[in-house]
Protein backbone atom coordinates (compact mmCIF):
# COMPACT_ATOMS: atom_id res chain seq x y z
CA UNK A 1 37.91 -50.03 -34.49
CA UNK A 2 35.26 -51.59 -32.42
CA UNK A 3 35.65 -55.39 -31.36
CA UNK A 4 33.16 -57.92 -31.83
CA UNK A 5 30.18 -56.74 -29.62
CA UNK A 6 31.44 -53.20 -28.96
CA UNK A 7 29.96 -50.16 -30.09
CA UNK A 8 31.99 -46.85 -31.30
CA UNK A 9 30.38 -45.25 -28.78
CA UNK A 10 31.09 -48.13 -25.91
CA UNK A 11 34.87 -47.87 -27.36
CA UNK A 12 35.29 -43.89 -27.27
CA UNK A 13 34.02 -44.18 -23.30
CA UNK A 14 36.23 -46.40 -22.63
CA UNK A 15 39.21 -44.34 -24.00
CA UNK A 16 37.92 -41.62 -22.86
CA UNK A 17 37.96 -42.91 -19.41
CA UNK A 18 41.33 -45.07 -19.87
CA UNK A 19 43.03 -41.48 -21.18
CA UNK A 20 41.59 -39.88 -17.19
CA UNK A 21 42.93 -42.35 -15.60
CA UNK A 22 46.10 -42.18 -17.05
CA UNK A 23 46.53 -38.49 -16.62
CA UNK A 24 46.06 -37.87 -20.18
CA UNK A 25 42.40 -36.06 -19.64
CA UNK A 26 41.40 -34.52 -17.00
CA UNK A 27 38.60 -36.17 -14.87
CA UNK A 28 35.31 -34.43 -15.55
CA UNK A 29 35.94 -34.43 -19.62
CA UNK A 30 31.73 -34.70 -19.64
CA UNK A 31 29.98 -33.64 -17.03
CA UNK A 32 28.96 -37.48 -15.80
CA UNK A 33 32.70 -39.00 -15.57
CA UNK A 34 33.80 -38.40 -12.17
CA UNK A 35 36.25 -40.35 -10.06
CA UNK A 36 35.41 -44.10 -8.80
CA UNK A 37 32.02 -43.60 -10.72
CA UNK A 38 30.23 -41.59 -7.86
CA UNK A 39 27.47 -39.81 -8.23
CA UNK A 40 27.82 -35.88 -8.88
CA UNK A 41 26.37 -34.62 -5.35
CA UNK A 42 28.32 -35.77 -2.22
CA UNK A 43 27.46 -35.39 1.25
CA UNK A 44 31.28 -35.66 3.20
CA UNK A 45 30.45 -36.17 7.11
CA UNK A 46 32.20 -37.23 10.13
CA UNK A 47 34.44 -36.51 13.11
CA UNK A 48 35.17 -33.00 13.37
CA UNK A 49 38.72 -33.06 12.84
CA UNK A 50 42.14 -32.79 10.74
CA UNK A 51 40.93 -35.98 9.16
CA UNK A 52 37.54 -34.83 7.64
CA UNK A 53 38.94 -31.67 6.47
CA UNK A 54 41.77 -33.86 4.38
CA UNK A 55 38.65 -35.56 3.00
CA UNK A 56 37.53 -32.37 2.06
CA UNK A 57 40.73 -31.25 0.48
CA UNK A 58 41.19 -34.25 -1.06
CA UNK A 59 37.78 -34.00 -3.19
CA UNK A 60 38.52 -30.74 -4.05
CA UNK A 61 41.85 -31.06 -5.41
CA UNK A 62 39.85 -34.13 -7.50
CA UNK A 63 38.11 -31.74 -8.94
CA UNK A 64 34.75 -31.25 -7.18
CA UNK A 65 34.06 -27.65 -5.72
CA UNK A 66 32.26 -26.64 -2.12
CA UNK A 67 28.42 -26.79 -2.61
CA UNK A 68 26.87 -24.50 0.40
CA UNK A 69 28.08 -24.45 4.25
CA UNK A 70 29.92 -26.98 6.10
CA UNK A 71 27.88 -27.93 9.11
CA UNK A 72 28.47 -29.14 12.30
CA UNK A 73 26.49 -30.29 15.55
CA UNK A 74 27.73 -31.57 18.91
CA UNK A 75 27.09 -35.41 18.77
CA UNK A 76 26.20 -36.52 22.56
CA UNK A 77 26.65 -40.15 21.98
CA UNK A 78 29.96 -39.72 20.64
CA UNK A 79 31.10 -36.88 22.89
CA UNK A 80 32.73 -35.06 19.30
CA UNK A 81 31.92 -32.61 17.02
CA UNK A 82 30.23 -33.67 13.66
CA UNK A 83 30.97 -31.83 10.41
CA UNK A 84 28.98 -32.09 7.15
CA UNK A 85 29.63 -30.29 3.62
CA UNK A 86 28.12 -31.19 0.51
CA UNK A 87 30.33 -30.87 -2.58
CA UNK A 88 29.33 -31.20 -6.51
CA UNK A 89 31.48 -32.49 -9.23
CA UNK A 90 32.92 -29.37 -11.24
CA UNK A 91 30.70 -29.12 -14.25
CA UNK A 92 27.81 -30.32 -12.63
CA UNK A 93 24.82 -27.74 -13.38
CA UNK A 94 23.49 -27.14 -10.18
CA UNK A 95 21.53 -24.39 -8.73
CA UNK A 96 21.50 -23.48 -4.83
């Protein structure tokens, strides 16, 4: 039942959310409800190496999938490689 102030609606989100976090549902239940709040396009970037690609892993065993090519350029300043790939949140509706 709703408290003072709080809508069925407001309530359900919020157990909805509290039952992701606590394993009970997975993240991504709707389609807007994805980790830390973040929005449902992501553009992962930095340093070339073992690092980045955890990043990478880590997002995807979160539940968001590979959207396009990674990408990478030589960055002159920094003497490294860069790397770039873009990943969407699983049941985001997007078309490449």
């Amino acid at each position: 039942m709703p408290s003072a102030g709080q809508s069925l609606p407001q309530v359900m989100g919020n157990a909805r959310i509290a039952g992701a976090r606590a394993g009970l549902l997975p993240y991504g239940a709707d389609m807007y409800t994805t980790p830390e709040d973040r929005p449902i396009y992501r553009l992962l970037t930095g340093k070339d190496d073992r690092a980045f690609c955890e990043r990478v892993s880590d997002a995807l065993m979160q539940g968001w999938r590979l959207y396009g090519s990674p990408t990478i350029t030589w960055d002159e300043e920094g003497g490294c490689m860069k790397a770039a790939q873009a990943v969407v949140w699983h049941e985001a509706d997007v078309v490449k």
